[in-house]
Protein backbone atom coordinates (compact mmCIF):
# COMPACT_ATOMS: atom_id res chain seq x y z
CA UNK A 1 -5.25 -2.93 14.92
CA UNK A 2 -3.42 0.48 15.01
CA UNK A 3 -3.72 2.84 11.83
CA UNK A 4 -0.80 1.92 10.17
CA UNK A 5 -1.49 -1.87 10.42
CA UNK A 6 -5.10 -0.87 9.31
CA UNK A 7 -3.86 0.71 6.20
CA UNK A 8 -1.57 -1.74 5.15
CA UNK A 9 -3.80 -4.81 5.67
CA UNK A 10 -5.13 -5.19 1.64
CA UNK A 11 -1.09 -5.04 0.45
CA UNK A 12 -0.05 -8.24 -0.03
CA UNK A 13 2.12 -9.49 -2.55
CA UNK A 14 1.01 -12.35 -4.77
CA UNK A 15 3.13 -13.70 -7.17
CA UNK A 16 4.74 -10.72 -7.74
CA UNK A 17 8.11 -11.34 -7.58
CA UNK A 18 10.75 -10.30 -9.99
CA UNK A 19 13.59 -13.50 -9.74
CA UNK A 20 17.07 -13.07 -8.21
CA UNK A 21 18.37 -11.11 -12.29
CA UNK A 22 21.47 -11.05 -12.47
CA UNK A 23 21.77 -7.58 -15.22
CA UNK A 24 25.35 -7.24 -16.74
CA UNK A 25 25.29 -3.89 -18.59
CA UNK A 26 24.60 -2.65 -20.64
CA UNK A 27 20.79 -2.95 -19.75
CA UNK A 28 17.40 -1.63 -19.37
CA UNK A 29 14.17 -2.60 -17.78
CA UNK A 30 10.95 -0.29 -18.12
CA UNK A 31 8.25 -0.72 -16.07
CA UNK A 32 5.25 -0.35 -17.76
CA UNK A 33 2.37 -2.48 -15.18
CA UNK A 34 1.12 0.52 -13.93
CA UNK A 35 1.07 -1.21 -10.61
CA UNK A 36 0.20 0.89 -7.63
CA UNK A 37 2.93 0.50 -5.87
CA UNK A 38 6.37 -1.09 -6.50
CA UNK A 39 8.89 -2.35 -3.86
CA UNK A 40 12.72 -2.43 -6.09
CA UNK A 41 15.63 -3.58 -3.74
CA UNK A 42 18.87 -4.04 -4.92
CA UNK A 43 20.74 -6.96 -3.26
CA UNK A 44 23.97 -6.80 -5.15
CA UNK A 45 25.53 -4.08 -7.84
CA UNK A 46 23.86 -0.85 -8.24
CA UNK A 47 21.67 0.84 -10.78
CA UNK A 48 19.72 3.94 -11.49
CA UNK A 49 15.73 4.37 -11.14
CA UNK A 50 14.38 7.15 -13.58
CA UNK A 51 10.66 7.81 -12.75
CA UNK A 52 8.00 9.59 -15.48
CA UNK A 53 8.97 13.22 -14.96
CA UNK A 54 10.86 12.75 -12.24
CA UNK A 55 15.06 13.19 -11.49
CA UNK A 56 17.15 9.79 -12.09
CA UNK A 57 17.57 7.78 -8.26
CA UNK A 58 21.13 6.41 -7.92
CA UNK A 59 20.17 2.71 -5.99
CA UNK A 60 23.63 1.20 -4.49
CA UNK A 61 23.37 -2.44 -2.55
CA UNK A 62 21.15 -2.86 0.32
CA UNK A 63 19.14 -0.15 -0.85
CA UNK A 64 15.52 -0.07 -1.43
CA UNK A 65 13.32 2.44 -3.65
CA UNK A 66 9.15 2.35 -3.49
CA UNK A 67 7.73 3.69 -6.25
CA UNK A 68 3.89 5.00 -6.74
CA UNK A 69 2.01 4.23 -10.01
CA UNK A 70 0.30 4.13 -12.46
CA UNK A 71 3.29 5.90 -14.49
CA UNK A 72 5.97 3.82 -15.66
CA UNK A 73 9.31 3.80 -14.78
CA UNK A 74 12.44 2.45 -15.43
CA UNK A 75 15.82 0.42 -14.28
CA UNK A 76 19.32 1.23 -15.75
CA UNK A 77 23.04 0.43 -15.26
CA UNK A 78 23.44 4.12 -16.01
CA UNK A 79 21.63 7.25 -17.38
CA UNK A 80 21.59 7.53 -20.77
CA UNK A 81 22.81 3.53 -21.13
CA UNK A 82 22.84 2.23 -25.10
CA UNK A 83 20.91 -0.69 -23.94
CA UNK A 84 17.29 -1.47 -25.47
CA UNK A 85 15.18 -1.28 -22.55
CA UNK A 86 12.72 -4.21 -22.21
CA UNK A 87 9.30 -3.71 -21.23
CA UNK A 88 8.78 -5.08 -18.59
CA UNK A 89 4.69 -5.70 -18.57
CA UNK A 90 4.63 -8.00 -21.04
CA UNK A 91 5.94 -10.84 -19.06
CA UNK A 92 3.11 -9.72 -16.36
CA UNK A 93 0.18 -11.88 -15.53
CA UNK A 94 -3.35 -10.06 -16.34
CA UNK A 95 -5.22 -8.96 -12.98
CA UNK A 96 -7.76 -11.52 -13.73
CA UNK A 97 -4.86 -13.84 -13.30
CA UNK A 98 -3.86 -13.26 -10.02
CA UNK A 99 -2.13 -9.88 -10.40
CA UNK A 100 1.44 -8.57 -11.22
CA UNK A 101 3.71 -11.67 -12.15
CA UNK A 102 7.11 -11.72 -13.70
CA UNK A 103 9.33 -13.56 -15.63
CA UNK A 104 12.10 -15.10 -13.27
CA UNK A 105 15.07 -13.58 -14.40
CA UNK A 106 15.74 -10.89 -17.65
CA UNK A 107 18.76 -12.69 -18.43
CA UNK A 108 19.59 -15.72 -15.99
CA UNK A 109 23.01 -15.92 -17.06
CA UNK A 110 24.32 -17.88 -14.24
CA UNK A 111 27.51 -15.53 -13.69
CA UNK A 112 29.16 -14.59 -10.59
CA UNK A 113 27.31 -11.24 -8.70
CA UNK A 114 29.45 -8.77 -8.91
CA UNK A 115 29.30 -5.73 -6.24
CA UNK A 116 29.93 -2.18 -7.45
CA UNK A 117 29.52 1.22 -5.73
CA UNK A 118 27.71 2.76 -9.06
CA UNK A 119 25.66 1.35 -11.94
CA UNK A 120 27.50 -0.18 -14.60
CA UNK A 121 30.78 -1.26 -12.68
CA UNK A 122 29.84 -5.14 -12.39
CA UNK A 123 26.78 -7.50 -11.99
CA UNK A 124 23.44 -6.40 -10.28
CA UNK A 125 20.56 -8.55 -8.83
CA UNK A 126 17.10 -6.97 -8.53
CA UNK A 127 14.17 -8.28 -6.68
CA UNK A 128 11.13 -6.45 -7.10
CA UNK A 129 7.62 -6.82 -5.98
CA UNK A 130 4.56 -5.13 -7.93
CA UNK A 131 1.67 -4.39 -5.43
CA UNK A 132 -1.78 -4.16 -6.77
CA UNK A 133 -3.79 -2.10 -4.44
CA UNK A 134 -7.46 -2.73 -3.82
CA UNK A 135 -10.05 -0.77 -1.86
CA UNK A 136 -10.40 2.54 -0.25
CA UNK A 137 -8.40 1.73 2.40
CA UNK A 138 -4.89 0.82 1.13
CA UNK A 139 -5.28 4.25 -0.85
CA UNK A 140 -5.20 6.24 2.22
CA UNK A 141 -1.90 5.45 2.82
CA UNK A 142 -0.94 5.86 -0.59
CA UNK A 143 -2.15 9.27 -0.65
CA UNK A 144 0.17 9.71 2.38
CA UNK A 145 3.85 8.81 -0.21
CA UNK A 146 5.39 9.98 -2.47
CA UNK A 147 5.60 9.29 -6.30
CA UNK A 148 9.37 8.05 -5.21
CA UNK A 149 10.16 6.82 -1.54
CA UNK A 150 13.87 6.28 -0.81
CA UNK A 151 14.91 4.20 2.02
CA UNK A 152 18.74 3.52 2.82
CA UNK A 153 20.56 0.21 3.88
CA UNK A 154 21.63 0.08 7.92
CA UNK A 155 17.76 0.66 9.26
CA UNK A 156 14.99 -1.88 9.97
CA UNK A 157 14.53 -3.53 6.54
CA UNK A 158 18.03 -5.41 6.10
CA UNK A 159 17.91 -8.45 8.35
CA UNK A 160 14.69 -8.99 5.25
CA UNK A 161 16.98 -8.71 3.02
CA UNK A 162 19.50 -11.43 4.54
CA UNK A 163 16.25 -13.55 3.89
CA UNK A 164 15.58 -12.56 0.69
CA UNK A 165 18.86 -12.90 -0.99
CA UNK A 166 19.19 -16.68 0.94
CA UNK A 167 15.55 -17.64 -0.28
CA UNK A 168 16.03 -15.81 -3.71
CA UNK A 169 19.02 -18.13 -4.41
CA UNK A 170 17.17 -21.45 -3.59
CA UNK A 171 14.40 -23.46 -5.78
CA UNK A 172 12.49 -25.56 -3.25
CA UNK A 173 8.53 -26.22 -3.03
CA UNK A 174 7.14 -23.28 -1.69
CA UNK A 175 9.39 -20.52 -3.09
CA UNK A 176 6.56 -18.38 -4.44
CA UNK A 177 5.45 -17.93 -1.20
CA UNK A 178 7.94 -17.36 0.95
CA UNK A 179 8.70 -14.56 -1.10
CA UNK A 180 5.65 -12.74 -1.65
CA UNK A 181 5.48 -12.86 1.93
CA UNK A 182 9.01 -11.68 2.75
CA UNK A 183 8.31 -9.25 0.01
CA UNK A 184 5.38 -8.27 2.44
CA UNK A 185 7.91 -8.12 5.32
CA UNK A 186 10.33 -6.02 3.57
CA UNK A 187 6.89 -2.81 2.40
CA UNK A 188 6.67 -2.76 5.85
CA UNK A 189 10.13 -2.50 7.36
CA UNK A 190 10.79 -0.26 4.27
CA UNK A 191 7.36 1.96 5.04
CA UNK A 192 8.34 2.49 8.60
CA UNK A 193 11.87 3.00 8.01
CA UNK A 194 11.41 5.89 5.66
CA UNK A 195 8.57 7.56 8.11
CA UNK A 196 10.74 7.13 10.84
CA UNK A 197 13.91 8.93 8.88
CA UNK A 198 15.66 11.81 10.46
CA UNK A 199 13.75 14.97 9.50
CA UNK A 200 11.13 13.19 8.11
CA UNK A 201 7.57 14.45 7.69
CA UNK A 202 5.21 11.65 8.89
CA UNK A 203 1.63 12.03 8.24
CA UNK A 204 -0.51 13.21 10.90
CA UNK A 205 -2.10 9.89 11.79
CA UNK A 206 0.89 8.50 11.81
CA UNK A 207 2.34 10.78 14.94
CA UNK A 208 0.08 10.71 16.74
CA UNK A 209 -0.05 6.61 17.80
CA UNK A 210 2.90 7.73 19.79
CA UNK A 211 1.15 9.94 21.66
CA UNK A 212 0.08 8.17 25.03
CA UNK A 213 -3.74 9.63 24.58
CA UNK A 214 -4.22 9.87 21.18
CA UNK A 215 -2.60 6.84 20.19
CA UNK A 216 -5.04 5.02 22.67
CA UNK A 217 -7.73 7.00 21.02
CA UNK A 218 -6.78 5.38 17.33
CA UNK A 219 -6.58 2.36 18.72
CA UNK A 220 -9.76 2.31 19.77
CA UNK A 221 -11.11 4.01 16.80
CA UNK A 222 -9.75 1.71 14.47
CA UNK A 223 -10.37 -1.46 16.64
CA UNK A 224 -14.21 -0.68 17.34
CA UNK A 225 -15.29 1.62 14.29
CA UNK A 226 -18.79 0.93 14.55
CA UNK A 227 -19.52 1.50 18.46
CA UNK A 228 -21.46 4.15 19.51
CA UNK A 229 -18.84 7.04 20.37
CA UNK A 230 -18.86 9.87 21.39
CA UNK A 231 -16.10 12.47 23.03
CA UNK A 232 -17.22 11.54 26.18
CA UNK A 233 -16.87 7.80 26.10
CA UNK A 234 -13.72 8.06 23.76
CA UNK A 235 -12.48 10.09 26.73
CA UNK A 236 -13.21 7.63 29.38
CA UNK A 237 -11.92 5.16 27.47
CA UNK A 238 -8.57 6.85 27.28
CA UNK A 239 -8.36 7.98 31.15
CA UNK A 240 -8.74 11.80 30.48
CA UNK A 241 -11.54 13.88 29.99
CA UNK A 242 -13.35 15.85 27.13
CA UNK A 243 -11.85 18.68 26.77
CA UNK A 244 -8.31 17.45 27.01
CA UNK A 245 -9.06 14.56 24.30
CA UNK A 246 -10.86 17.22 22.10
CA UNK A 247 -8.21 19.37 22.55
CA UNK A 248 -4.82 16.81 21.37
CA UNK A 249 -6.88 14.88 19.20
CA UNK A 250 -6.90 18.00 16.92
CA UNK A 251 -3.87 19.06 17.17
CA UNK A 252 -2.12 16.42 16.42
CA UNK A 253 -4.34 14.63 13.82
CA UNK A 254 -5.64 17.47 12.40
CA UNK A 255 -9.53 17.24 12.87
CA UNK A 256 -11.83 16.16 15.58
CA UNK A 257 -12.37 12.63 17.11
CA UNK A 258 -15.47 12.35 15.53
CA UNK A 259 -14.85 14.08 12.58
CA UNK A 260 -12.02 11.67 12.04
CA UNK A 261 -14.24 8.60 12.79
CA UNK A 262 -16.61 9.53 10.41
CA UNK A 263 -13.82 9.85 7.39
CA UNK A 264 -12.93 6.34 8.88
CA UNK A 265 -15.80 4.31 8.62
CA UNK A 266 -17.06 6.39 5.39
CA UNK A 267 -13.17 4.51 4.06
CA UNK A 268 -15.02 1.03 5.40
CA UNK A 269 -18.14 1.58 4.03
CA UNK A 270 -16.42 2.37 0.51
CA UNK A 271 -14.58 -1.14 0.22
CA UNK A 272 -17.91 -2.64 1.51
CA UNK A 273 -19.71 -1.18 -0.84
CA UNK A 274 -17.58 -2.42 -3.67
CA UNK A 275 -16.58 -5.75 -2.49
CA UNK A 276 -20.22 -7.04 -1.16
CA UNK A 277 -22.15 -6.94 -3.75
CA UNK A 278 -25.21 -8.73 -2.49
CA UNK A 279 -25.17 -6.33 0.50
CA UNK A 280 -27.49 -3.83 0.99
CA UNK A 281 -26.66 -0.17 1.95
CA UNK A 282 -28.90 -0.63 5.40
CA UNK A 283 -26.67 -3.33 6.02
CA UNK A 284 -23.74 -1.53 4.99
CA UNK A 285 -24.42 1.08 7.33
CA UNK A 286 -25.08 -1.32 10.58
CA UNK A 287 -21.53 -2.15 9.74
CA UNK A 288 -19.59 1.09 10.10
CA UNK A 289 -21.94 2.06 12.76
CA UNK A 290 -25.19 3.65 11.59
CA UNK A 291 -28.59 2.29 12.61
CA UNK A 292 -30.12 4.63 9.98
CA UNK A 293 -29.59 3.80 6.18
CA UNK A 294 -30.97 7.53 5.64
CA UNK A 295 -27.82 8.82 8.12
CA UNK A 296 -25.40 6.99 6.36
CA UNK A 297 -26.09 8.08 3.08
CA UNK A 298 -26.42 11.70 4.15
CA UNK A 299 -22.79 11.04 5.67
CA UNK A 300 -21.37 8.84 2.57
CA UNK A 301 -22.61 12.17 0.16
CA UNK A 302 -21.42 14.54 2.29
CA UNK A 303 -17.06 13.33 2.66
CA UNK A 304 -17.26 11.04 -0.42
CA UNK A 305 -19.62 13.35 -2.81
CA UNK A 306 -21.93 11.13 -4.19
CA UNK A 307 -24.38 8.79 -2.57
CA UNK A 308 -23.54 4.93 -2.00
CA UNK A 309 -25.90 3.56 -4.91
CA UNK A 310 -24.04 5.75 -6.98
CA UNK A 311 -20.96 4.68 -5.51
CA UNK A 312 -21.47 1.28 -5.88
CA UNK A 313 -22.97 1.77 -9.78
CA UNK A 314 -19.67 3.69 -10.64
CA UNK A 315 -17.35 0.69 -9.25
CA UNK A 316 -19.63 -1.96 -10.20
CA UNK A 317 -19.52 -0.71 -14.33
CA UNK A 318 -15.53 0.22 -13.91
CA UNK A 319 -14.79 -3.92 -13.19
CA UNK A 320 -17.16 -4.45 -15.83
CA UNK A 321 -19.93 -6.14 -13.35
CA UNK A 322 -23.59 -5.56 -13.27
CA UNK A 323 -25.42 -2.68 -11.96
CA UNK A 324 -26.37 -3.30 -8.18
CA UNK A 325 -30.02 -2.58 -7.64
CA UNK A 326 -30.11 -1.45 -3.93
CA UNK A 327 -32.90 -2.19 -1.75
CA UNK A 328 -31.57 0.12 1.32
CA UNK A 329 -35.14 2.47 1.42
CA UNK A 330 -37.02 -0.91 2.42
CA UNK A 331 -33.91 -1.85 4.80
CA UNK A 332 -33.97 -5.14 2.96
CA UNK A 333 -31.41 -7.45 4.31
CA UNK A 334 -30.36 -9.90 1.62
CA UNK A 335 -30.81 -13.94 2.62
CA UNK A 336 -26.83 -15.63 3.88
């Protein structure tokens, strides 16, 4: 799994999907889920995205927006339109339910889409998908956007929407799916398209896979977190030695191999801390790499500021769970 793949791997729509709408203005939606992240692709007409705080976003046909949460946001034929906006979130399902679900359709009116080159001038249809982002992991690649990510028709992400619009249209068995998962389809396409722009500023990470040596190095990083590396072997691994892996690996990801590696599986141990409950922090730390629960926790403190049984405490009491009483001193390992 490469670093991008890695990162994306917990994003995965699930009944999420907002309904091929057909809006005639005047109207309003307002976003108010507080989802993570939200994928809004226009297939026909146009309309106007107004973030909290943020400049109005004219989005034309074919063109897709990504926005970052928790702040709401909102969907108009045009700025300052007399519509009542509706609030969106309370046609959403709880998270207990399953996540972000919407009603199909705001006013399923059955007319004839209209195309127009600017919000108001005709019919729109809207498809959006509401991500709910779990885990340590995902975040690192939202701490990589932007509160608004624009990405333009004509690049890797329309021959998903040729899909979506066909499946959109349809009502057959199976319809929820399909479309959470060409909703899927579509974040990526979408993701890559708008790292990939012209002048863009990719992350660091993100670079550097190109790059025949360091990209070999990620790989292998991301594929085998918990083997025993060090420069040397990474370097013999990749066909070049020390110095010269020490030497590209910083410049273009920013930090060391192993400094990276540690940020890396301190990320694993995070979402393994919170997700595996019954799991102690010895076993925790044979995961990501560490024979010694005493090492890990040193390392957990020292790039995540508090120690994992703290960690853990904290997430366990924000989902409303019990406190986890760890057992990683002993290097008690918990019966399967």
């Amino acid at each position: 799994m490469d670093a991008f793949g890695d990162l994306l791997r917990e994003m995965r729509a699930h009944g999420s999907l907002f309904g091929s709408s057909t809006l005639t203005p005047p109207w309003a939606l307002h976003f108010v889920d507080g989802a993570p992240l939200t994928l809004c692709t226009v297939l026909h007409g146009a309309g106007w995205i107004i973030p909290e705080h943020r400049p109005p976003e004219l989005l034309r046909a074919g063109e897709t927006v990504i926005v970052r949460g928790p702040a709401p946001f909102t969907f108009v034929d045009e700025v300052g339109t007399r519509a009542e906006p509706i609030a969106c979130g309370e046609f959403c399902a709880t998270p207990e339910q399953g996540g972000t679900r919407h009603r199909l359709g705001w006013s399923d009116r059955g007319d004839d889409i209209g195309d127009s080159d600017g919000g108001g001038g005709g019919a729109t249809t809207l498809i959006v998908g509401a991500y709910p982002v779990r885990g340590e992991i995902s975040r690192r690649l939202l701490d990589a956007l932007p509160v608004v990510l624009r990405v333009a028709s004509g690049g890797g992400a329309d021959p998903v929407l040729e899909h979506l619009a066909a499946e959109a249209a349809a009502d057959t068995p199976g319809q929820q799916v399909v479309l959470d998962r060409l909703l899927d389809w579509l974040l990526v396409c979408a993701l890559r398209d708008w790292i990939d722009r012209p002048g863009g500023e990719p992350p660091a990470w993100y670079a550097a896979q190109r790059d025949p040596v360091v990209g070999d190095a990620l790989r292998l990083l991301h594929a085998e977190p918990a083997a025993p590396w060090s420069v040397s072997s990474l370097a013999g691994r990749t066909g070049v030695s020390r110095s010269t892996l020490a030497k590209r690996f910083a410049e273009l990801v920013g930090e060391p191999p192993l400094t990276y590696l540690t940020g890396w599986r301190m990320t694993l141990a995070a979402d393994l801390l919170a997700e595996r409950g019954t799991a102690t922090v010895a076993e925790v730390a044979r995961a990501v790499g560490y024979a010694d629960a005493f090492a890990f926790s040193a390392a957990f403190k020292r790039v995540r500021g508090v120690s994992p049984s703290e960690f853990r405490r904290t997430r366990a009491a924000a989902a409303g769970g019990p406190p986890q009483q760890d057992t990683w001193a002993t290097g008690a390992v918990p019966a399967r």
